[in-house]
C-alpha atoms as a PDB file:
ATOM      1  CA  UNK A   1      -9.793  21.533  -9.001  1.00  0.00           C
ATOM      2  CA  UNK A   2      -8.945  19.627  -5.789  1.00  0.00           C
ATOM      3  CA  UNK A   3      -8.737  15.590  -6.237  1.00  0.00           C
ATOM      4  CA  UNK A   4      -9.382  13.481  -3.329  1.00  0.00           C
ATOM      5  CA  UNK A   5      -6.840  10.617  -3.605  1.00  0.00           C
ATOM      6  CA  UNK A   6      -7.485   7.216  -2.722  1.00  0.00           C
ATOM      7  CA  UNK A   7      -5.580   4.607  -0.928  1.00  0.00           C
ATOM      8  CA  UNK A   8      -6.013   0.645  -1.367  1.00  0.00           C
ATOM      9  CA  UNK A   9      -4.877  -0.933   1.961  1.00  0.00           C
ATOM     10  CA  UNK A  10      -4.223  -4.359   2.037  1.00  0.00           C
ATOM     11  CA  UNK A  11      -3.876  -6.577   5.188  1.00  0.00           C
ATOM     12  CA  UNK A  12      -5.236  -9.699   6.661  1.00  0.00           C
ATOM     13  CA  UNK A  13      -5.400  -8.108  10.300  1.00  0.00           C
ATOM     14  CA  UNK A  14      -8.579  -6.296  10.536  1.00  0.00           C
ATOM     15  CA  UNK A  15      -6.716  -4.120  13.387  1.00  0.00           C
ATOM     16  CA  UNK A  16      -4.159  -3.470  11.215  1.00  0.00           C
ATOM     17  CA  UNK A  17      -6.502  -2.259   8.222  1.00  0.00           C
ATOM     18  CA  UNK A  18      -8.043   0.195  11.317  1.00  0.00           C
ATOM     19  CA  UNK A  19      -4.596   1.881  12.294  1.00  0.00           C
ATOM     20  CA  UNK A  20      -3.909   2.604   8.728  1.00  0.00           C
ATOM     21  CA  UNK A  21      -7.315   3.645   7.752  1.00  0.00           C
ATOM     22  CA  UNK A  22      -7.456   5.936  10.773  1.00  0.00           C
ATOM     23  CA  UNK A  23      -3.945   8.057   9.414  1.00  0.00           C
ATOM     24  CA  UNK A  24      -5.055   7.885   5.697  1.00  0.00           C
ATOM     25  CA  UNK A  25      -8.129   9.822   7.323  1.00  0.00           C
ATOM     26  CA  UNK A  26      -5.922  12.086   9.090  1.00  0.00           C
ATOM     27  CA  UNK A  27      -4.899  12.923   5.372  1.00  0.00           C
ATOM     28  CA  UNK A  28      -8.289  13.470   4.025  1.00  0.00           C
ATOM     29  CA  UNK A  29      -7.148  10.222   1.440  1.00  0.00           C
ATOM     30  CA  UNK A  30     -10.287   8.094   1.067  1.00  0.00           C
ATOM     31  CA  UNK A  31     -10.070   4.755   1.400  1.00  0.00           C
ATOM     32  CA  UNK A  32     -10.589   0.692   0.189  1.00  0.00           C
ATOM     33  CA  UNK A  33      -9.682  -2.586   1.823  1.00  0.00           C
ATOM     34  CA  UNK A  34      -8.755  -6.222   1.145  1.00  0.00           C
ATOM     35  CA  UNK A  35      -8.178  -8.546   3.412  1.00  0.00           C
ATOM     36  CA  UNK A  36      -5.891 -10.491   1.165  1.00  0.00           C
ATOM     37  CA  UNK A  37      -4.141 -10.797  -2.309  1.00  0.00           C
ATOM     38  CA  UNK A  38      -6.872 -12.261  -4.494  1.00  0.00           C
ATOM     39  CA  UNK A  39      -9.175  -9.706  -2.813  1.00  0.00           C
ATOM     40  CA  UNK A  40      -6.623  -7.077  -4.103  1.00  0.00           C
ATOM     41  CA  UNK A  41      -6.496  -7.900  -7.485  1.00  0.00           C
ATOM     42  CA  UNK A  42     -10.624  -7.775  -7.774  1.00  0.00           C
ATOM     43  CA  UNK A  43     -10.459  -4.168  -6.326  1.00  0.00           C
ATOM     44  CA  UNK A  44      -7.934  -2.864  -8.951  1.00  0.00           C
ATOM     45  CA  UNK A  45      -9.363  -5.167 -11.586  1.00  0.00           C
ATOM     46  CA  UNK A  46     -12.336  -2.972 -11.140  1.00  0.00           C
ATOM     47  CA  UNK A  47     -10.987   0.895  -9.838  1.00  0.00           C
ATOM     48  CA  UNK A  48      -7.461   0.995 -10.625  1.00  0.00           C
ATOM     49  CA  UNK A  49      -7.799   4.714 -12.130  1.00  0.00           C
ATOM     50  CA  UNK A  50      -9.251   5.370  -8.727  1.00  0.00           C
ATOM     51  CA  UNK A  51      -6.561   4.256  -7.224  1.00  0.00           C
ATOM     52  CA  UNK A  52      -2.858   6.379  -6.061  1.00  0.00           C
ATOM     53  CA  UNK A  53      -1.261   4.333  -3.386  1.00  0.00           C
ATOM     54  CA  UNK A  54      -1.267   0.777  -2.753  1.00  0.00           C
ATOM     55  CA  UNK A  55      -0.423  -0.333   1.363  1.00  0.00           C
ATOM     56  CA  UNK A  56       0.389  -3.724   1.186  1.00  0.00           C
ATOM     57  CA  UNK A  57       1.680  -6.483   3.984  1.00  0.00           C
ATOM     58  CA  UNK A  58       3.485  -8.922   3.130  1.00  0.00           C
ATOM     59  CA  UNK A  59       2.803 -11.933   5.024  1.00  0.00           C
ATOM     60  CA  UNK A  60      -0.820 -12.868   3.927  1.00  0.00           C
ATOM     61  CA  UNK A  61      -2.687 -16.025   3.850  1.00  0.00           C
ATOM     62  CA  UNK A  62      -3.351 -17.900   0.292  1.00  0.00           C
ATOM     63  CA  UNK A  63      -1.121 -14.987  -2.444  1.00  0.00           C
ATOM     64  CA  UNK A  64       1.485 -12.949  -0.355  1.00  0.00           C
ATOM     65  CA  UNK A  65       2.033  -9.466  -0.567  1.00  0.00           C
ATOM     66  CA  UNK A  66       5.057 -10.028  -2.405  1.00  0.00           C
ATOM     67  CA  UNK A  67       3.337 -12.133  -5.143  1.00  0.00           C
ATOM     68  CA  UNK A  68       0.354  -9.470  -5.326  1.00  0.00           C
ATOM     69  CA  UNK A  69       3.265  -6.542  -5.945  1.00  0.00           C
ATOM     70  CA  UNK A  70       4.720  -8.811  -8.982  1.00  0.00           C
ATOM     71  CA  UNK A  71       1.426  -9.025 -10.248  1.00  0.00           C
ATOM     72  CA  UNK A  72       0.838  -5.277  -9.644  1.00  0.00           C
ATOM     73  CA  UNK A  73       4.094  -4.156 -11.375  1.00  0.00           C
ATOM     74  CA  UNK A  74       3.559  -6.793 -14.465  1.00  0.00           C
ATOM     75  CA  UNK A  75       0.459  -5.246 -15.006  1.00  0.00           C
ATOM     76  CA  UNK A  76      -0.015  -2.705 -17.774  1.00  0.00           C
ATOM     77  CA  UNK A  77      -3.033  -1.168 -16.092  1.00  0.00           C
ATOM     78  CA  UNK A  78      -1.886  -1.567 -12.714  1.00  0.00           C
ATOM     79  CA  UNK A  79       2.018  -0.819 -12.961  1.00  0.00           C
ATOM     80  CA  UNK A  80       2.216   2.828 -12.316  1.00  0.00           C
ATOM     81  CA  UNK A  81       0.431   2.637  -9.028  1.00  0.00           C
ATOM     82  CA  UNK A  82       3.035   3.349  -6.555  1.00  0.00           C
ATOM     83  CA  UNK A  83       2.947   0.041  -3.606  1.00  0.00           C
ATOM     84  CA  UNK A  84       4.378   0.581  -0.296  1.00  0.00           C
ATOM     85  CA  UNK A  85       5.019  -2.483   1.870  1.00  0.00           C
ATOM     86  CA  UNK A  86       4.124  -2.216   5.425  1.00  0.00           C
ATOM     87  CA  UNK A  87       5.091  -5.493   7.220  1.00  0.00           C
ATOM     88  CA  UNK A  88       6.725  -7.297   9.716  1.00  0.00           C
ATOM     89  CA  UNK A  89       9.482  -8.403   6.719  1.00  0.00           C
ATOM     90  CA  UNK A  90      11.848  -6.155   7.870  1.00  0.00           C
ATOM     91  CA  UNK A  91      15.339  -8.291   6.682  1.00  0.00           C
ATOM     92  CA  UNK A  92      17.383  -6.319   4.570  1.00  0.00           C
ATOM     93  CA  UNK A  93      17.298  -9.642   1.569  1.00  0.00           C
ATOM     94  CA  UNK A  94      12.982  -8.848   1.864  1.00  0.00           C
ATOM     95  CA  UNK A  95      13.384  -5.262   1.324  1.00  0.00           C
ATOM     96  CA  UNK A  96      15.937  -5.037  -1.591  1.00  0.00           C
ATOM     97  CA  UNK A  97      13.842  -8.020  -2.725  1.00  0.00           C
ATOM     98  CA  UNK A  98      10.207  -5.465  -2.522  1.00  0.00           C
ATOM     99  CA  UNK A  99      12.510  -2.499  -4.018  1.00  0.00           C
ATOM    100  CA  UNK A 100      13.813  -4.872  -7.171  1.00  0.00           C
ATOM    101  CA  UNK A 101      10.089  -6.071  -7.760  1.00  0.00           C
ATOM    102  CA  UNK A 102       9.086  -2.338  -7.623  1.00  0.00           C
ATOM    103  CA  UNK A 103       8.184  -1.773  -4.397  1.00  0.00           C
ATOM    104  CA  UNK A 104       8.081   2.510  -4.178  1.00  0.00           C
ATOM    105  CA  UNK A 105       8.607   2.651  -0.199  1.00  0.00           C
ATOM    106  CA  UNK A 106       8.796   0.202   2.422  1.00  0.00           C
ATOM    107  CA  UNK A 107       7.272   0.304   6.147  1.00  0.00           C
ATOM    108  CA  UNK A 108       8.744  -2.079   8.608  1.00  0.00           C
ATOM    109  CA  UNK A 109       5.601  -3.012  11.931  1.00  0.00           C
ATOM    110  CA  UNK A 110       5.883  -1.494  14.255  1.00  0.00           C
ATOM    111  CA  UNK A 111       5.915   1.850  13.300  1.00  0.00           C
ATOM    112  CA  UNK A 112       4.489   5.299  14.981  1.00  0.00           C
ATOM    113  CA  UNK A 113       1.366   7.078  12.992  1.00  0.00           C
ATOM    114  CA  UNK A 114       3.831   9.944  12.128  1.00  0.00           C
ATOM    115  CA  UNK A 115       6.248   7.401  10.307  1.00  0.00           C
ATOM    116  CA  UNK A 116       2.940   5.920   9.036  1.00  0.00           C
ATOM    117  CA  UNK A 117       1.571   9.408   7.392  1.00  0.00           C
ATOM    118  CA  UNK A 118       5.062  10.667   6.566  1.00  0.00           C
ATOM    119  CA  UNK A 119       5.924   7.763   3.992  1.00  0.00           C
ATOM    120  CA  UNK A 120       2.476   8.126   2.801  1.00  0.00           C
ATOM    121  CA  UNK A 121       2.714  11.714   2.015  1.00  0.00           C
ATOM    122  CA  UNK A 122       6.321  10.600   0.556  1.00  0.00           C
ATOM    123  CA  UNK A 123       5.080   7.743  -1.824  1.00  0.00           C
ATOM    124  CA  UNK A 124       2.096  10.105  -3.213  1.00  0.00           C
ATOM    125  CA  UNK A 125       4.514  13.311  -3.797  1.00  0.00           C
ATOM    126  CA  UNK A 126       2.468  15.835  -1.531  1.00  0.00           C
ATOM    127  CA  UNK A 127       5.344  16.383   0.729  1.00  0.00           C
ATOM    128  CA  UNK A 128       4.969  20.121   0.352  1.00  0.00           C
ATOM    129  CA  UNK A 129       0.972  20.029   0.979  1.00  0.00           C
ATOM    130  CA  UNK A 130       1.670  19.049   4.489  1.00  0.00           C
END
């Protein structure tokens, strides 16, 4: 039986939420959207066995993406979800800091659409379906 998998992208930048939505639908993923961290935490409050991949920036307004993937990964229900960061935090100190919190992959903005789909298909273990 073929599963359609489902992608949770987080971002305050509408445009942003676009780009991303467009190469999840590249992948035949479905999608959901929040605009920010406490909007996050409703969604997989409420379809978190829905939900395979988590996109999430990190610089938000109100909870940043880094406190929403320490809530994520201290979550019993939630904590298995693999989260990839796709921000402008591209420091070396932010990502070890993501990768130590349990961050499963890590996107630095800019990036092309193929670099976009490829670390998808990476984080959700299809690699081979592609």
């Amino acid at each position: 039986m073929f599963c359609i998998m489902k992608i949770l992208i987080v971002d305050d930048s509408s445009v942003m939420r676009k780009v991303i939505k467009a190469a999840a639908d590249v992948l035949d993923l479905e999608t959901l959207e929040a605009q920010d961290g406490y909007e996050t935490l409703e969604i997989l409050s409420a379809q978190y066995q829905e939900i395979d991949l988590i996109l999430l920036d990190w610089n938000m307004p109100g909870m940043t993406g880094f406190e929403v993937l320490e809530e994520v990964k201290s979550n019993e229900d939630y904590k298995d979800i693999p989260v990839m960061m796709v921000t402008t935090e591209g420091h070396k100190s932010s990502i070890v800091a993501a990768v130590r919190a349990g961050a499963d992959n890590y996107l630095v903005k800019p990036f092309t659409v193929d670099e976009l789909e490829s670390k998808i298909v990476e984080c959700l273990g299809k690699g081979g379906g592609y």
